[in-house]
N, C-alpha and C. Protein backbone atom coordinates (compact mmCIF):
# COMPACT_ATOMS: atom_id res chain seq x y z
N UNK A 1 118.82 79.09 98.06
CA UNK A 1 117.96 80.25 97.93
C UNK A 1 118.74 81.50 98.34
N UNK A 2 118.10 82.67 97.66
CA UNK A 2 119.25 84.09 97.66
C UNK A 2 118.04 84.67 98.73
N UNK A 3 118.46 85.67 99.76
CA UNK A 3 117.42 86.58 100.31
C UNK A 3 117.55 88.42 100.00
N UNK A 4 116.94 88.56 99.91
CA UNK A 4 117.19 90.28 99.76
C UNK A 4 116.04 90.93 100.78
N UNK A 5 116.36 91.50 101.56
CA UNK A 5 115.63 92.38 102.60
C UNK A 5 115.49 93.88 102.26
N UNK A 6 114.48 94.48 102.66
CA UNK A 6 114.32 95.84 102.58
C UNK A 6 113.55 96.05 103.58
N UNK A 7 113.23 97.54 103.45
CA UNK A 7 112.17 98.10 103.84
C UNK A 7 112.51 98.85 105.25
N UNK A 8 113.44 99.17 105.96
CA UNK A 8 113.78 99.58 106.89
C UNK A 8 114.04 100.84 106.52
N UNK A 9 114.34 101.27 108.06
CA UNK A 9 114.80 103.10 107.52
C UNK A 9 114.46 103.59 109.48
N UNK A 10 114.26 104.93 109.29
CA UNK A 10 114.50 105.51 110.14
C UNK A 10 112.82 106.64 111.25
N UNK A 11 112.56 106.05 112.14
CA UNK A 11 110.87 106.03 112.37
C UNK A 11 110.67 106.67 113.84
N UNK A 12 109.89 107.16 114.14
CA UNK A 12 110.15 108.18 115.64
C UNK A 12 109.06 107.16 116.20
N UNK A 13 109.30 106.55 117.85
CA UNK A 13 108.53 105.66 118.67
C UNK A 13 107.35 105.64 118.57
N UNK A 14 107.04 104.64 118.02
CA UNK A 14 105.54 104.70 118.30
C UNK A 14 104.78 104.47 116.87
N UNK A 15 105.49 104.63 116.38
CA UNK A 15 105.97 104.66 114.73
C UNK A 15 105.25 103.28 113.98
N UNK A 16 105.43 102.64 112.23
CA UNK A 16 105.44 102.02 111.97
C UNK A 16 106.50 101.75 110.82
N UNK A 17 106.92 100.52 111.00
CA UNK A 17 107.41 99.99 109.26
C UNK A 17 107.16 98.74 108.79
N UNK A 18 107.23 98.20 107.44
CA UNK A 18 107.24 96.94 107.10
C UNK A 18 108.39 96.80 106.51
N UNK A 19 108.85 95.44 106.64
CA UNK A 19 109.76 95.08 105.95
C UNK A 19 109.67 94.21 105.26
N UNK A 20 110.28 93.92 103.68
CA UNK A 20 110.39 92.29 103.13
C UNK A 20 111.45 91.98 102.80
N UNK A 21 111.35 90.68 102.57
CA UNK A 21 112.36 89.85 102.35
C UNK A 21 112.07 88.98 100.97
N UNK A 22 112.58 89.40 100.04
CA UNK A 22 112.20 88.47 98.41
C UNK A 22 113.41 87.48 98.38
N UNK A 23 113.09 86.22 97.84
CA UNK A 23 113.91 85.08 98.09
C UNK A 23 113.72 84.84 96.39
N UNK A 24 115.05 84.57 95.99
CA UNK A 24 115.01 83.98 94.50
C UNK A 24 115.82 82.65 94.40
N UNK A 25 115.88 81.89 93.54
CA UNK A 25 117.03 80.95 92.78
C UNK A 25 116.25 79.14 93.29
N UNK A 26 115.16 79.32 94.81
CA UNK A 26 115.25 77.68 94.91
C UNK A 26 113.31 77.76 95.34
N UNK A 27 112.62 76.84 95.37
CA UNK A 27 110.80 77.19 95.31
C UNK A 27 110.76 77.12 96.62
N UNK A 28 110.36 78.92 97.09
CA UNK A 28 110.42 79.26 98.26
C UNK A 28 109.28 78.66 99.05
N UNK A 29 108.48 77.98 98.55
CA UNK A 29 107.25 77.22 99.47
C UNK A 29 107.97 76.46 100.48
N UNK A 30 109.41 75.91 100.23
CA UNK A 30 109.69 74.61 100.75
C UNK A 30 110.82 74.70 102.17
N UNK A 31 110.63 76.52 102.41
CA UNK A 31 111.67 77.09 103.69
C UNK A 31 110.69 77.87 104.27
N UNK A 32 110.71 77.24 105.85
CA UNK A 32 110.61 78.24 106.98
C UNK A 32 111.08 79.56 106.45
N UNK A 33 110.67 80.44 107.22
CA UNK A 33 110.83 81.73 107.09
C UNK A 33 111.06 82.73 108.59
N UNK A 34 112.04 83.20 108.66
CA UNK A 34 112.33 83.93 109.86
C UNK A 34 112.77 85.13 110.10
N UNK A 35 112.61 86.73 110.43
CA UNK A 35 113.49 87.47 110.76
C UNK A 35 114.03 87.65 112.30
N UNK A 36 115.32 87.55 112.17
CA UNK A 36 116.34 88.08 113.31
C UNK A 36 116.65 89.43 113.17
N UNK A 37 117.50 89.62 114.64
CA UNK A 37 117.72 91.10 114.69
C UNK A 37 118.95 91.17 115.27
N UNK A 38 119.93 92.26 114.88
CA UNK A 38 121.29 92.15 115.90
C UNK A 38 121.39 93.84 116.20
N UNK A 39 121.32 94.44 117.48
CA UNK A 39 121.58 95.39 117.59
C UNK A 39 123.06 95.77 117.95
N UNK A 40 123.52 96.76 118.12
CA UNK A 40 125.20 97.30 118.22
C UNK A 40 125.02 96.65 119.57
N UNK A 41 126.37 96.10 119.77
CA UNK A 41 127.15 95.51 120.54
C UNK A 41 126.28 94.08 121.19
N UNK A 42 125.12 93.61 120.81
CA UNK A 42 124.98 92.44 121.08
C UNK A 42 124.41 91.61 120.13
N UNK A 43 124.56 90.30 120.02
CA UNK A 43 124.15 89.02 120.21
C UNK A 43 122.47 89.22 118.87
N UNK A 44 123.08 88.51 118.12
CA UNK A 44 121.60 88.51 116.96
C UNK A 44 120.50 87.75 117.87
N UNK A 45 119.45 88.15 117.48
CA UNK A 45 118.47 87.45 118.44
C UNK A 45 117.12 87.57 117.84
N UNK A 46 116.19 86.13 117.71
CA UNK A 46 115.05 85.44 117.25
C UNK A 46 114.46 86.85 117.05
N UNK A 47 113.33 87.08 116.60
CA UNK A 47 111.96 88.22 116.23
C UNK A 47 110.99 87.31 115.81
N UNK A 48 110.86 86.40 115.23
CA UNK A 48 109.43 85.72 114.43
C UNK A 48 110.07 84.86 113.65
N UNK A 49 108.76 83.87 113.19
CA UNK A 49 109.38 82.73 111.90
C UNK A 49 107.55 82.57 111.64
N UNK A 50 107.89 82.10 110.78
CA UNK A 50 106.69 81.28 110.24
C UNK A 50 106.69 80.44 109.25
N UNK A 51 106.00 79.55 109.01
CA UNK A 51 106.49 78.05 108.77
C UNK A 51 105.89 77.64 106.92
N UNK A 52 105.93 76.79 106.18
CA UNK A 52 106.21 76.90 105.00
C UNK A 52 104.79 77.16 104.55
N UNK A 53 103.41 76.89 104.95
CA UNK A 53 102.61 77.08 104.52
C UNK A 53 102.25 78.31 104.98
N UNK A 54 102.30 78.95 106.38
CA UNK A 54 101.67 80.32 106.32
C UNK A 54 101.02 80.16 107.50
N UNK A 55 100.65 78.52 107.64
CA UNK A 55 99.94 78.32 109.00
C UNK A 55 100.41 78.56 110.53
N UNK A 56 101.67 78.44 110.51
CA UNK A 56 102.20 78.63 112.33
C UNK A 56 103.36 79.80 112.27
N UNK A 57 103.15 80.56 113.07
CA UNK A 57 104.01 81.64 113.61
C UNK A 57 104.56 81.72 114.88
N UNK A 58 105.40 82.50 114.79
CA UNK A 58 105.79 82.43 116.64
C UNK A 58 106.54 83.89 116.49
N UNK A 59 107.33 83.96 117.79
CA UNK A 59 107.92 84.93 117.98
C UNK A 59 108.07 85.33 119.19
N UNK A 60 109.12 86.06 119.46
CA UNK A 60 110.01 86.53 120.75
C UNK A 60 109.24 87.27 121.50
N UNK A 61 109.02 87.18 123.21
CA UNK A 61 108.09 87.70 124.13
C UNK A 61 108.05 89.44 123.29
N UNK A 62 109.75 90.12 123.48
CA UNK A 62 109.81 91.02 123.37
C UNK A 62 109.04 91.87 122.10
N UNK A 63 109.01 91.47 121.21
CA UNK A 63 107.89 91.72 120.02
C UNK A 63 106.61 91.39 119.74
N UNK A 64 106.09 90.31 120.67
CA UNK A 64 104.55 89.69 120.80
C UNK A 64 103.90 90.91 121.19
N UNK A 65 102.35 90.70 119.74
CA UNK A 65 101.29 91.84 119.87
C UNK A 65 101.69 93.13 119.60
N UNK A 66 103.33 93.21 118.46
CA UNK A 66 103.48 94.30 117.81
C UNK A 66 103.97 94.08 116.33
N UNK A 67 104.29 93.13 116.40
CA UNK A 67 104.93 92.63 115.13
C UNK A 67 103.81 91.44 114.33
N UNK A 68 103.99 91.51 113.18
CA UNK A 68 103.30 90.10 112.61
C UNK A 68 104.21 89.85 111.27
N UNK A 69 104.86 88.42 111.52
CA UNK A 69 105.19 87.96 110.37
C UNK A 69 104.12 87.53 109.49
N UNK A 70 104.53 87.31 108.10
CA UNK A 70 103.27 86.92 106.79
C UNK A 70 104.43 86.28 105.71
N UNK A 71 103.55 85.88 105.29
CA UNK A 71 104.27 85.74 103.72
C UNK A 71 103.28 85.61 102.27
N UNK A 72 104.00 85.33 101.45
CA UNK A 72 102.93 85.49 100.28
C UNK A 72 103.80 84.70 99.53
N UNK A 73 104.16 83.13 99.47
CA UNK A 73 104.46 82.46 97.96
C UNK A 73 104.20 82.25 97.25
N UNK A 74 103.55 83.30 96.28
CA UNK A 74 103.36 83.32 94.77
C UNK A 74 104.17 84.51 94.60
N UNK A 75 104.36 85.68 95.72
CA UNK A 75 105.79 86.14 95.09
C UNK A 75 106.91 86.39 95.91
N UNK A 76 107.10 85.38 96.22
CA UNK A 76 108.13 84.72 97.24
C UNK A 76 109.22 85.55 98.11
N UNK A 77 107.62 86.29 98.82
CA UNK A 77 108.37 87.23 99.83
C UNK A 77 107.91 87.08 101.15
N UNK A 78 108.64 86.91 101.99
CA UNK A 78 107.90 87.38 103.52
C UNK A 78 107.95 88.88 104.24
N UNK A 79 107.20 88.64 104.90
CA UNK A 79 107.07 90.43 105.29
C UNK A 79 107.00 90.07 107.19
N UNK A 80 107.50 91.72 107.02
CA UNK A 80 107.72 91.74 109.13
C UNK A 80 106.93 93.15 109.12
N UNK A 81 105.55 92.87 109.52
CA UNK A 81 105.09 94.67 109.94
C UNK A 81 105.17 95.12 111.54
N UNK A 82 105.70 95.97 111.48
CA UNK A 82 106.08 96.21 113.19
C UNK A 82 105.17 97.57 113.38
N UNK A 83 104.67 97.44 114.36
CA UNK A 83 103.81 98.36 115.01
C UNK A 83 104.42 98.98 116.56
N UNK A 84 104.17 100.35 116.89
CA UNK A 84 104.47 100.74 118.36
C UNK A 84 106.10 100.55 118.42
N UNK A 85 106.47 100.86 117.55
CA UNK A 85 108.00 100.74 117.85
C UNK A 85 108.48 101.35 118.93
N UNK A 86 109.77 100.77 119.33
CA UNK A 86 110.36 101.00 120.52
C UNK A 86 111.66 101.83 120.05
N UNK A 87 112.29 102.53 120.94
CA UNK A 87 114.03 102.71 120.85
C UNK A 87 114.62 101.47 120.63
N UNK A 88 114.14 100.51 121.61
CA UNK A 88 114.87 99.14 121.95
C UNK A 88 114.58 98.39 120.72
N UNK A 89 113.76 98.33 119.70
CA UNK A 89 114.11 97.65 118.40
C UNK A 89 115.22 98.42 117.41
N UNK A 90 115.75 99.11 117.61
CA UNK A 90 116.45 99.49 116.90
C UNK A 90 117.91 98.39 116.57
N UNK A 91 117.87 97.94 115.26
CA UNK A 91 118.88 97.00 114.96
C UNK A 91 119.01 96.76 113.57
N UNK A 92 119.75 96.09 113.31
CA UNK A 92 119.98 95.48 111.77
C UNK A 92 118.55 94.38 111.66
N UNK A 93 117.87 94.11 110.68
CA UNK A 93 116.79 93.18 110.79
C UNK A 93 117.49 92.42 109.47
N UNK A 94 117.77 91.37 109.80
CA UNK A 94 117.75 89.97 108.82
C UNK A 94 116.77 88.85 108.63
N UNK A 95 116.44 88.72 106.96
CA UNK A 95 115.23 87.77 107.22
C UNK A 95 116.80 86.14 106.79
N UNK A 96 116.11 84.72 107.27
CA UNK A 96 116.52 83.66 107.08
C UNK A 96 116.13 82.64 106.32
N UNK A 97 116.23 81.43 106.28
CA UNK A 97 115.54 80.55 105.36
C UNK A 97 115.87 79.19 105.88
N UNK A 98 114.98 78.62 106.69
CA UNK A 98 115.42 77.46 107.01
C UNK A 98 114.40 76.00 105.95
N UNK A 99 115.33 75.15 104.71
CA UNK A 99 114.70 74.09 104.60
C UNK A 99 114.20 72.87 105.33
N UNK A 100 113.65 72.43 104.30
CA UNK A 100 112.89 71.01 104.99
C UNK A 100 114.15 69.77 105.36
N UNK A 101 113.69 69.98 106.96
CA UNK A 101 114.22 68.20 106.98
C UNK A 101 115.66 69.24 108.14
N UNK A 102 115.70 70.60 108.26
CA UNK A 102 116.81 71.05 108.43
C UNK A 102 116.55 72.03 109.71
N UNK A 103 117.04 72.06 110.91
CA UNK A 103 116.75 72.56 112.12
C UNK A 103 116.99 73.89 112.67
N UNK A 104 117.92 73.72 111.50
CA UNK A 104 118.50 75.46 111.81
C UNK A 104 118.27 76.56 110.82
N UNK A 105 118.46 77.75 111.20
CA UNK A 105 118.35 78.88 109.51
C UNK A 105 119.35 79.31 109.27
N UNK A 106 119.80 78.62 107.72
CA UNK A 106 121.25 78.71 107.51
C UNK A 106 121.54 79.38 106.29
N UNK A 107 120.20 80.24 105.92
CA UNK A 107 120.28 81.20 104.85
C UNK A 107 120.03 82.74 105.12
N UNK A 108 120.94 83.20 104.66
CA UNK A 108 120.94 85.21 105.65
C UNK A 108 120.91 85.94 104.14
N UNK A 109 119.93 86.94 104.78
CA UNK A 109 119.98 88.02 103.41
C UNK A 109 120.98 88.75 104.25
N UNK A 110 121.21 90.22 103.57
CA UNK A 110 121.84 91.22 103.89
C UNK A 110 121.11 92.11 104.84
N UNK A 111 120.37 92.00 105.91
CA UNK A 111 119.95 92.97 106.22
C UNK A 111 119.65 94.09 106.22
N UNK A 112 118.68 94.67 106.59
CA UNK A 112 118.56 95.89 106.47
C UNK A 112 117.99 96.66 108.14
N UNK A 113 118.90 98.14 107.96
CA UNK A 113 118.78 98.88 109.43
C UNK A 113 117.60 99.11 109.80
N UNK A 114 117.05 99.40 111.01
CA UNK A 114 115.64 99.62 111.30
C UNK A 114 116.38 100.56 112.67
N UNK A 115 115.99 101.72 112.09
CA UNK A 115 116.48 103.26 113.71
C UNK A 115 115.00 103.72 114.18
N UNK A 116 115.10 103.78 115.25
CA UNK A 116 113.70 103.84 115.90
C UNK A 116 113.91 105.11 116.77
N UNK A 117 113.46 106.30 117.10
CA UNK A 117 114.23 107.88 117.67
C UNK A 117 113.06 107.68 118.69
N UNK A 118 113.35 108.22 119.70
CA UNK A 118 112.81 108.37 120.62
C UNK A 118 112.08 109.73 120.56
């Protein structure tokens, strides 16, 4: 599966954006779904997943009750809407793709920036 991310850009605190992630080439029903985040100078790190039907979500303390992952496979995109943005989200946002049977997410779109101004 291919990922392509969008929807980022540049938002003053407090702010909102959504982002998606459209997946083409393999039947996206059958991958977890996740975005990560890597800000300058550290360490990519979890934000949300949600699982092939739509039913279970999760996500990192630091984004709980601002963020909600979704998806929609009939047009095989997932979405990240972030609410109350922080300075401190400011990062590259990558969505992933983890298949069935497979533990890790070993499919990366290109990310896209998310600048959050104080």
């Amino acid at each position: 599966v291919q990922l392509q991310a969008s929807g980022g850009g540049l938002v003053q605190a407090g702010g909102s954006l959504r982002l998606s992630c459209v997946a083409s080439g393999r039947t996206f029903s059958y991958y977890d779904m996740a975005w990560f985040r890597q800000a300058p100078g550290k360490e990519r790190e979890f934000v949300a997943d949600i699982s092939r039907s739509g039913d279970y979500t999760s996500y990192s303390e630091s984004v709980k009750g601002r963020f909600t992952i979704s998806r929609d496979n009939a047009k095989n995109t997932v979405y990240l809407r972030m609410n109350s943005l922080k300075p401190e989200d400011t990062a590259v946002y990558y969505c992933a793709a983890r298949g069935i049977g497979t533990s890790m997410y070993s499919t990366w779109g290109q990310g896209t920036q998310v600048t959050v101004s104080s």
